[in-house]
Protein backbone atom coordinates (compact mmCIF):
# COMPACT_ATOMS: atom_id res chain seq x y z
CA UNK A 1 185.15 141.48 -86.45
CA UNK A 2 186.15 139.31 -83.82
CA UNK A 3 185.09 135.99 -82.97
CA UNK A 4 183.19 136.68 -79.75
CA UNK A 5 181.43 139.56 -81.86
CA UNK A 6 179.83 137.35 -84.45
CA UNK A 7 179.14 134.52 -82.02
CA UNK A 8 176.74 137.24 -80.37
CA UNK A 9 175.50 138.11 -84.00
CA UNK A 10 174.62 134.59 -84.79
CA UNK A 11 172.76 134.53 -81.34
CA UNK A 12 170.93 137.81 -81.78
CA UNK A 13 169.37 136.29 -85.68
CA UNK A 14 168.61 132.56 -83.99
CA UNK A 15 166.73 134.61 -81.10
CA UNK A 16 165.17 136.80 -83.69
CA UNK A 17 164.10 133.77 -85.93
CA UNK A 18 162.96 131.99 -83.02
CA UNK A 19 160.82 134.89 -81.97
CA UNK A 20 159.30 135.21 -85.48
CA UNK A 21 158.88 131.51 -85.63
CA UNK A 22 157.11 131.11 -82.20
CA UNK A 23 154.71 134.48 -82.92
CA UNK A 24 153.61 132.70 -86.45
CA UNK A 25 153.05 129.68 -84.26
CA UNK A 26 151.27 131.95 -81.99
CA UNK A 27 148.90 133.43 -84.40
CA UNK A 28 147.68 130.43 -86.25
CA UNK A 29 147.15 128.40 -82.62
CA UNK A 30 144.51 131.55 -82.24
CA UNK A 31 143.33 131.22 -85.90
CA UNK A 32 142.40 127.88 -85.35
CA UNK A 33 141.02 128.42 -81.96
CA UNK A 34 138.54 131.29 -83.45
CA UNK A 35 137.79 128.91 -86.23
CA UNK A 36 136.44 126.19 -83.93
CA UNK A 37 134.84 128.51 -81.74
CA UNK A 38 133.17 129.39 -84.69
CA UNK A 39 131.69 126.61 -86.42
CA UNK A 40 130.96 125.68 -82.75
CA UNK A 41 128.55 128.34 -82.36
CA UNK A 42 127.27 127.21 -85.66
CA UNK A 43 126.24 123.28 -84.66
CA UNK A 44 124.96 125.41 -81.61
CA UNK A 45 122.76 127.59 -83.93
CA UNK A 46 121.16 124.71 -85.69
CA UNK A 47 120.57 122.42 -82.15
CA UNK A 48 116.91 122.14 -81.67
CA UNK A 49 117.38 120.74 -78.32
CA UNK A 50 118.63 123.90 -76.97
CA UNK A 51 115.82 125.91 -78.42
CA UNK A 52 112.33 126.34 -76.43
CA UNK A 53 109.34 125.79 -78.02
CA UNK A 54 107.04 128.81 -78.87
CA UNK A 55 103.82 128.94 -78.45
CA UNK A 56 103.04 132.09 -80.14
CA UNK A 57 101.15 132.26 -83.56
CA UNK A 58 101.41 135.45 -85.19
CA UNK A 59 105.49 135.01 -86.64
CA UNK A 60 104.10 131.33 -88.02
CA UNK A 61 101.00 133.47 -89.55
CA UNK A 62 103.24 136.50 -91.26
CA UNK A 63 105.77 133.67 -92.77
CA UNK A 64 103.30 131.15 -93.82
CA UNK A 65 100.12 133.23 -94.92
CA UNK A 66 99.09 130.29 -96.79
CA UNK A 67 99.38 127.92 -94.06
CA UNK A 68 96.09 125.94 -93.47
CA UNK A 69 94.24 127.40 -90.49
CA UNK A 70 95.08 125.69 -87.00
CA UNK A 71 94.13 125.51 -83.56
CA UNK A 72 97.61 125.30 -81.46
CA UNK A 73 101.60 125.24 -82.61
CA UNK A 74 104.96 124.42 -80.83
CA UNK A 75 107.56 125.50 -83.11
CA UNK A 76 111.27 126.34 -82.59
CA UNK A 77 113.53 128.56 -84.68
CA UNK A 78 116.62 129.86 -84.36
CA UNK A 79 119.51 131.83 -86.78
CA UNK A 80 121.72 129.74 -88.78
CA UNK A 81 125.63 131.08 -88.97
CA UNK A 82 127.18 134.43 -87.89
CA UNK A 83 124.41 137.09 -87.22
CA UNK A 84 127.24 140.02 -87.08
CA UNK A 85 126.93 140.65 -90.51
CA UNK A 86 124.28 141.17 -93.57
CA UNK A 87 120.74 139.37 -93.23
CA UNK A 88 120.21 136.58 -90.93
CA UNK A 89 119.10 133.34 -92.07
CA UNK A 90 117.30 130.85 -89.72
CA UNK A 91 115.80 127.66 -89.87
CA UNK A 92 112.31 126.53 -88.42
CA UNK A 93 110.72 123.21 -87.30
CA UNK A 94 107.48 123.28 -85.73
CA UNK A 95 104.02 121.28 -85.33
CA UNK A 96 100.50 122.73 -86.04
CA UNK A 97 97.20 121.10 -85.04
CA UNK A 98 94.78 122.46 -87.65
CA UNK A 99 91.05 122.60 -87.76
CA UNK A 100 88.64 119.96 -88.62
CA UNK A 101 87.91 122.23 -91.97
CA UNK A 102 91.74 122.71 -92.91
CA UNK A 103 92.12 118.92 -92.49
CA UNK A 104 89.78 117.96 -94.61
CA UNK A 105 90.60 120.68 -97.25
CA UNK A 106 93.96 118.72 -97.12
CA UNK A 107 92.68 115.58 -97.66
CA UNK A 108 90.42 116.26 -100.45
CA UNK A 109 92.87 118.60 -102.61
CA UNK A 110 95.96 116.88 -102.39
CA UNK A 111 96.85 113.30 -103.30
CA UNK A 112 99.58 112.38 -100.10
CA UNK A 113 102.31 109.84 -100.02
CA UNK A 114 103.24 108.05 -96.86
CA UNK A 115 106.42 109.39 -95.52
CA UNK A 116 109.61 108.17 -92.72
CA UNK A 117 110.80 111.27 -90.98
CA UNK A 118 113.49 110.84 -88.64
CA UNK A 119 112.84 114.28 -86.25
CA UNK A 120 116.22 115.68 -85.53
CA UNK A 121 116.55 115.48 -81.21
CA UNK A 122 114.85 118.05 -79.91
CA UNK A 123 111.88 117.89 -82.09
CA UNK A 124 109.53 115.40 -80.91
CA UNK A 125 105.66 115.25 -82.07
CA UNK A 126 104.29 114.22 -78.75
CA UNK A 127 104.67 117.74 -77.91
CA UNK A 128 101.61 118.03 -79.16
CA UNK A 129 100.01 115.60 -77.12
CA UNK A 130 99.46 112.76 -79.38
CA UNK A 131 101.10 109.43 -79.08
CA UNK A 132 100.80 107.82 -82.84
CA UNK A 133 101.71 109.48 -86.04
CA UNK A 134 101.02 108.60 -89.94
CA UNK A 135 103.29 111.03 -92.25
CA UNK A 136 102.31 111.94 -95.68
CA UNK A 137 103.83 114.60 -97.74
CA UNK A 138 102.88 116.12 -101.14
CA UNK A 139 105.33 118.48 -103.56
CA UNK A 140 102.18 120.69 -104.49
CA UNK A 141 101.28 120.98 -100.79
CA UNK A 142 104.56 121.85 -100.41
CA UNK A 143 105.02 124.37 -103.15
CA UNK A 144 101.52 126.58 -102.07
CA UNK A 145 102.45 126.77 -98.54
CA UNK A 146 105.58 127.07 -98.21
CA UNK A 147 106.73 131.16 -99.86
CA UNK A 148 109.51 131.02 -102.49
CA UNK A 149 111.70 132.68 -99.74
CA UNK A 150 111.84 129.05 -97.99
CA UNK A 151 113.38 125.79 -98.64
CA UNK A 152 112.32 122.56 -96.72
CA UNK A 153 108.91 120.49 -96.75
CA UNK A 154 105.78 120.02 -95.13
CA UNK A 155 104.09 117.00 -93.47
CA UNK A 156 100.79 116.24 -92.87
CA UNK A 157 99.57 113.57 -90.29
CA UNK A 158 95.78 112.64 -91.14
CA UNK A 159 95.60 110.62 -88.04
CA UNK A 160 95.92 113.52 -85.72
CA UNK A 161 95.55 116.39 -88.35
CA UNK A 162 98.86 117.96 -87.81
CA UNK A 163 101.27 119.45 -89.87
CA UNK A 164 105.22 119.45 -89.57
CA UNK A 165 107.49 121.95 -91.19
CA UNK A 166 110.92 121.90 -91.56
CA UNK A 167 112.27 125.02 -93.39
CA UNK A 168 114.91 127.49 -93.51
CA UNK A 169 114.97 130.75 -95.50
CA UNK A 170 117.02 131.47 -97.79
């Protein structure tokens, strides 16, 4: 072989390398990309400020059967991950102003301890029209409203008679 031949040889297997090298770098640069897009959608899915608030009882009643009767809700919920494949999980924050009956019922059965929330934006409690809150909470409350399909809490305001959830299925 002469020179000139394996000059063009060694040229040919550089190019080739180089090819192979820049498609690798090729396919992880769209790896990454679908990654981020990903988990982007994701922080999307669990925004509550992008989320309207619903109006609409019947879903809150067919979740929450044991949920205290009430007058008016604003709740939000929306899926939580990739909804292309098996069930979809979703999370769900809302406010409900019950009866006078279902706030005392409250009151009397259930022994509440003041509690901070910090609303995550997007959920606000003034939705409801009320301007000042006082947050209790109770584990038993908790445990008979909420089904065992459902991980979160429940608040209870007894200045206003409200209740907060903040759930997701699971």
């Amino acid at each position: 072989m002469d020179m000139n031949s394996k000059i063009n040889r060694a040229k040919s297997v550089k190019a080739k390398k180089l090819l192979i090298i820049s498609a690798i770098i090729c396919v992880i640069i769209v790896f990454i990309a679908i990654q981020w897009r990903k988990q982007h959608n994701l922080e999307i899915d669990r925004n509550a400020e992008l989320v309207e608030y619903r109006l609409d009882s019947q879903p809150i009643k067919n979740n929450f059967p044991n949920l205290p009767a009430f007058e008016k809700c604003f709740w939000k919920s929306n899926t939580i991950g990739r909804t292309d494949f098996g069930p979809t999980n979703f999370w769900l924050k809302g406010f409900f102003i019950l009866n006078q009956e279902s706030q005392e019922m409250i009151s009397k059965q259930y022994e509440m301890k003041l509690s901070n929330i910090e609303f995550p934006a997007g959920i606000n409690p003034e939705i409801t029209g009320y301007q000042d809150f006082e947050w209790y909470s109770n584990k038993d409350f908790t445990v008979d409203v909420i089904a065992p399909s459902f991980l979160g809490n429940i608040y209870f305001d007894s200045i206003n008679g409200l209740i907060y959830i903040d759930v997701e299925n699971n």
